[in-house]
N, C-alpha and C. Protein backbone atom coordinates (compact mmCIF):
# COMPACT_ATOMS: atom_id res chain seq x y z
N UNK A 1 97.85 110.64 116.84
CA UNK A 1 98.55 109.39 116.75
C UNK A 1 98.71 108.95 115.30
N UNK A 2 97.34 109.05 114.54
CA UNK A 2 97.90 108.73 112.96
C UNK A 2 98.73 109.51 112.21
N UNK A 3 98.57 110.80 112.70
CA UNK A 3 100.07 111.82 111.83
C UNK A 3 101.46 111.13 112.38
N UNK A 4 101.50 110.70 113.47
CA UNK A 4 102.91 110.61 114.08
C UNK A 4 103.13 109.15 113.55
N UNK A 5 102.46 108.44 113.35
CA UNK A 5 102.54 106.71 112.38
C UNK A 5 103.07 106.89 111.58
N UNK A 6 102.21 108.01 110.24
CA UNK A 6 102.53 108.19 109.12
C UNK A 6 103.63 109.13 108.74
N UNK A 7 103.85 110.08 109.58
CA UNK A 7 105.11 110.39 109.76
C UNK A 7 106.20 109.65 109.75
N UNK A 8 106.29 108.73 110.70
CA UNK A 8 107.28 107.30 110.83
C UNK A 8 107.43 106.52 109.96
N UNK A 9 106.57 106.15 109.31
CA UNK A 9 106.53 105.39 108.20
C UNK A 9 106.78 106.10 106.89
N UNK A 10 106.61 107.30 106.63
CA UNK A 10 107.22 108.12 105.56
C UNK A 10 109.06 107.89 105.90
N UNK A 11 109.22 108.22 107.47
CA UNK A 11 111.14 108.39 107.39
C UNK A 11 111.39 106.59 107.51
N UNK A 12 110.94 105.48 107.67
CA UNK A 12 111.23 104.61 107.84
C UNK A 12 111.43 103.75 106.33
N UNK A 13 110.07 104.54 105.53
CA UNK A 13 110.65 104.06 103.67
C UNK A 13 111.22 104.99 103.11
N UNK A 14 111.97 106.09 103.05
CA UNK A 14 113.03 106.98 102.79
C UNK A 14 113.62 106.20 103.46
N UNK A 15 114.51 105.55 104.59
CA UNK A 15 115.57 105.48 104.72
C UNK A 15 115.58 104.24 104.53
N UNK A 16 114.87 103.28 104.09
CA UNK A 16 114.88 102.04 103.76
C UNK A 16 115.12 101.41 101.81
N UNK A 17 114.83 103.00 101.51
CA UNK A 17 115.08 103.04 99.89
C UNK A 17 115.96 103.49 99.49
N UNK A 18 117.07 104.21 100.90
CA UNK A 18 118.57 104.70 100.66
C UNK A 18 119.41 103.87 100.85
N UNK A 19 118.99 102.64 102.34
CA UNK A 19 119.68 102.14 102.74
C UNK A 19 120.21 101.05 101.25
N UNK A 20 118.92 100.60 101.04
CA UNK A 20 119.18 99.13 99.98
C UNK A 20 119.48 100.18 98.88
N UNK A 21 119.82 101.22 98.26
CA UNK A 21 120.47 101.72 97.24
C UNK A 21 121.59 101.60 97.52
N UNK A 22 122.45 101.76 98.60
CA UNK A 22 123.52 101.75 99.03
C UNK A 22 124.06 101.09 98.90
N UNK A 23 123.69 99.55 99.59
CA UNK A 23 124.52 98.53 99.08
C UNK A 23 125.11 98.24 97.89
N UNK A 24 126.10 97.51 98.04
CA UNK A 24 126.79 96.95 96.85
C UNK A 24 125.98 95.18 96.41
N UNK A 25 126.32 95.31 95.19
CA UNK A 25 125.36 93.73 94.98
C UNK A 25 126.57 92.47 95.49
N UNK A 26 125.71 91.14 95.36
CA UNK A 26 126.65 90.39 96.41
C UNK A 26 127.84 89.43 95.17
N UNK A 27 127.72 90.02 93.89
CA UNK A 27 128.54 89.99 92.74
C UNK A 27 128.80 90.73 92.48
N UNK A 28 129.77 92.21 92.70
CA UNK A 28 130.25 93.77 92.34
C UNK A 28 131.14 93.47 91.59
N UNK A 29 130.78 94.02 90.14
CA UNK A 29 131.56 93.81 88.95
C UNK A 29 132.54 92.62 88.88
N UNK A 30 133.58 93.12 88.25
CA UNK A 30 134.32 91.69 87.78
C UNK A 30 135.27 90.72 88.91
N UNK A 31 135.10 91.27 89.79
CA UNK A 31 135.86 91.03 91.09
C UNK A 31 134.99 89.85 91.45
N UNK A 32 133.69 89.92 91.67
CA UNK A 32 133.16 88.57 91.52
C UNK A 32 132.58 87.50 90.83
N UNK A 33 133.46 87.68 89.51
CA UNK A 33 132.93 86.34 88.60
C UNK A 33 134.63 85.87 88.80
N UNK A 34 136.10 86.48 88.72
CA UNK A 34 137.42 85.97 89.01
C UNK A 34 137.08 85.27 90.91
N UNK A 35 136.83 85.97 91.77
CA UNK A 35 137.11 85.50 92.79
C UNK A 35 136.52 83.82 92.73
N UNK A 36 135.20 83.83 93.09
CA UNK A 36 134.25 82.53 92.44
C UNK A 36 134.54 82.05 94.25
N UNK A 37 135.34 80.87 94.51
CA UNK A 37 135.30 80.75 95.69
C UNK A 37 135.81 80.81 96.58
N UNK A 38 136.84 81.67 96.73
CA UNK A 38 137.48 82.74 97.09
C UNK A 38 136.95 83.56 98.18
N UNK A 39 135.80 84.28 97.90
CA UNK A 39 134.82 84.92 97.95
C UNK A 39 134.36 84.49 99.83
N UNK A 40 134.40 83.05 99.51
CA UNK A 40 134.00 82.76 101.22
C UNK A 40 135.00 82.49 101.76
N UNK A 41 136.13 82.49 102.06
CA UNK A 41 137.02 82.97 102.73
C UNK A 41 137.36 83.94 103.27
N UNK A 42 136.84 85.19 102.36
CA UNK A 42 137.26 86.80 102.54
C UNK A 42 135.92 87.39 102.79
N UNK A 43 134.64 87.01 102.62
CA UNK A 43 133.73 87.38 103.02
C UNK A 43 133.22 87.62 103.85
N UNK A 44 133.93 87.16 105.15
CA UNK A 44 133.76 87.62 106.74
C UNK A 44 134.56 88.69 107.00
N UNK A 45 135.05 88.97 106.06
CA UNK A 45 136.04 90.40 106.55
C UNK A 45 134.85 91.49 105.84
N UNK A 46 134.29 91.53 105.12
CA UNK A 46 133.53 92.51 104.45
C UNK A 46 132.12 92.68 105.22
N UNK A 47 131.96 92.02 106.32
CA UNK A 47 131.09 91.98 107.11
C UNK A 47 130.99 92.80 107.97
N UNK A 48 132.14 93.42 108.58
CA UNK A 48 132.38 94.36 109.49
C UNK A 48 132.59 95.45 109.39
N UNK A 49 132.68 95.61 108.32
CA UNK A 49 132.82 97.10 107.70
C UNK A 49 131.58 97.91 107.49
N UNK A 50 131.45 98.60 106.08
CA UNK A 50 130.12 99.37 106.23
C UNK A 50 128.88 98.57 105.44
N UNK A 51 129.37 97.79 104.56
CA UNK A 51 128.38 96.55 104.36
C UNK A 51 127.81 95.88 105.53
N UNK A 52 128.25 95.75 106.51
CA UNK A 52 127.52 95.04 107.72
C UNK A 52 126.61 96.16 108.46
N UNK A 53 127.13 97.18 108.58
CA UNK A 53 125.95 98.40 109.26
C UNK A 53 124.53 98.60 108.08
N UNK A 54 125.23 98.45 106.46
CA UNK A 54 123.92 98.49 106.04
C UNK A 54 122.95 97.88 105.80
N UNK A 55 123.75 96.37 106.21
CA UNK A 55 122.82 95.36 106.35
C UNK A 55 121.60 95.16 106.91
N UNK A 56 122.70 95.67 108.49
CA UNK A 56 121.73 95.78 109.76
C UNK A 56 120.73 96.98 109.71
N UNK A 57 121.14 97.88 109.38
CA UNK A 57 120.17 99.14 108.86
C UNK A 57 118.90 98.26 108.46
N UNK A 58 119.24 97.76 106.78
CA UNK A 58 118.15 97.27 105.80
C UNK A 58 116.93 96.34 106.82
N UNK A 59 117.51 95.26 107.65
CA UNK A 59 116.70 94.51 108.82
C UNK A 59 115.96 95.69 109.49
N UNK A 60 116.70 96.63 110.17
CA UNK A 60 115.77 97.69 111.22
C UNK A 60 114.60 98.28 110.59
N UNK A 61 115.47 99.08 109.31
CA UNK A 61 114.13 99.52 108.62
C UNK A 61 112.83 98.65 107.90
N UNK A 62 113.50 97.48 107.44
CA UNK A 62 112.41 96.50 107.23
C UNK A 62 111.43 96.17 108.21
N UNK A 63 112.09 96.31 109.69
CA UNK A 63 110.94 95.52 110.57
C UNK A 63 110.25 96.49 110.92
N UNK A 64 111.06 97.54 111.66
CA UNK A 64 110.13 99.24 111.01
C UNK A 64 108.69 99.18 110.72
N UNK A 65 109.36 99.39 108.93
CA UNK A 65 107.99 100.01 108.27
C UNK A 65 106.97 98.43 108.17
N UNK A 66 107.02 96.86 108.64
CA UNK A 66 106.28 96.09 108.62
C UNK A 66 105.30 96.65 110.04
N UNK A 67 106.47 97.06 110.89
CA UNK A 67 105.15 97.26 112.64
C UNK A 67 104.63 98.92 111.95
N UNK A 68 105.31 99.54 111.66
CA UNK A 68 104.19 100.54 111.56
C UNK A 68 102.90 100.33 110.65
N UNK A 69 103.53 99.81 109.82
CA UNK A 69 101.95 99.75 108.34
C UNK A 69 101.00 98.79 109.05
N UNK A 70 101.37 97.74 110.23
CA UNK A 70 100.15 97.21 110.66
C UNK A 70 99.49 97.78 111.95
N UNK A 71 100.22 98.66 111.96
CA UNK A 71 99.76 99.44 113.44
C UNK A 71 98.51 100.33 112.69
N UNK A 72 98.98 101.30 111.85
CA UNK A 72 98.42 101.98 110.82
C UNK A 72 97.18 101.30 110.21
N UNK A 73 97.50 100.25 109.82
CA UNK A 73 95.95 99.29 109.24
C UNK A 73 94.84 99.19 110.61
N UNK A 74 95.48 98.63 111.82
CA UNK A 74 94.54 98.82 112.63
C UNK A 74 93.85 99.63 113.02
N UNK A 75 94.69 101.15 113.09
CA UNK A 75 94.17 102.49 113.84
C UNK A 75 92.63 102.03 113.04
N UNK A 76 93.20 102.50 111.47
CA UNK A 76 92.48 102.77 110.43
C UNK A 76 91.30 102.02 110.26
């Protein structure tokens, strides 16, 4: 049971240190210091695209590796 934790928790922070590399920041270059407020108007469209899957990714894997590392503290 503790190999298969730590197993999980090894692929759960690998893909949690790809996911948030991935993203784009929520000011991407010069496009968002011109837009300014703009920005929330058109910002529900950028939601549905692949910024919104990596969002949701970043949440999964976050809650993830929080239940495994305390599962893991307990075994332990």
């Amino acid at each position: 049971m503790y190999t298969f934790l730590v197993t999980l928790l090894f692929i759960a922070t690998v893909g949690l240190i790809v996911v948030v590399l991935l993203q784009s920041g929520k000011s991407a270059g010069l496009s968002g210091a011109i837009s300014g407020g703009a920005e929330q108007l058109f910002g529900k469209q950028k939601a549905r695209g692949i910024d919104g899957v990596l969002h949701r990714l970043t949440i999964i894997f976050g809650v993830a590796f929080m239940i495994i590392t305390f599962l893991l503290g307990y075994i332990v």
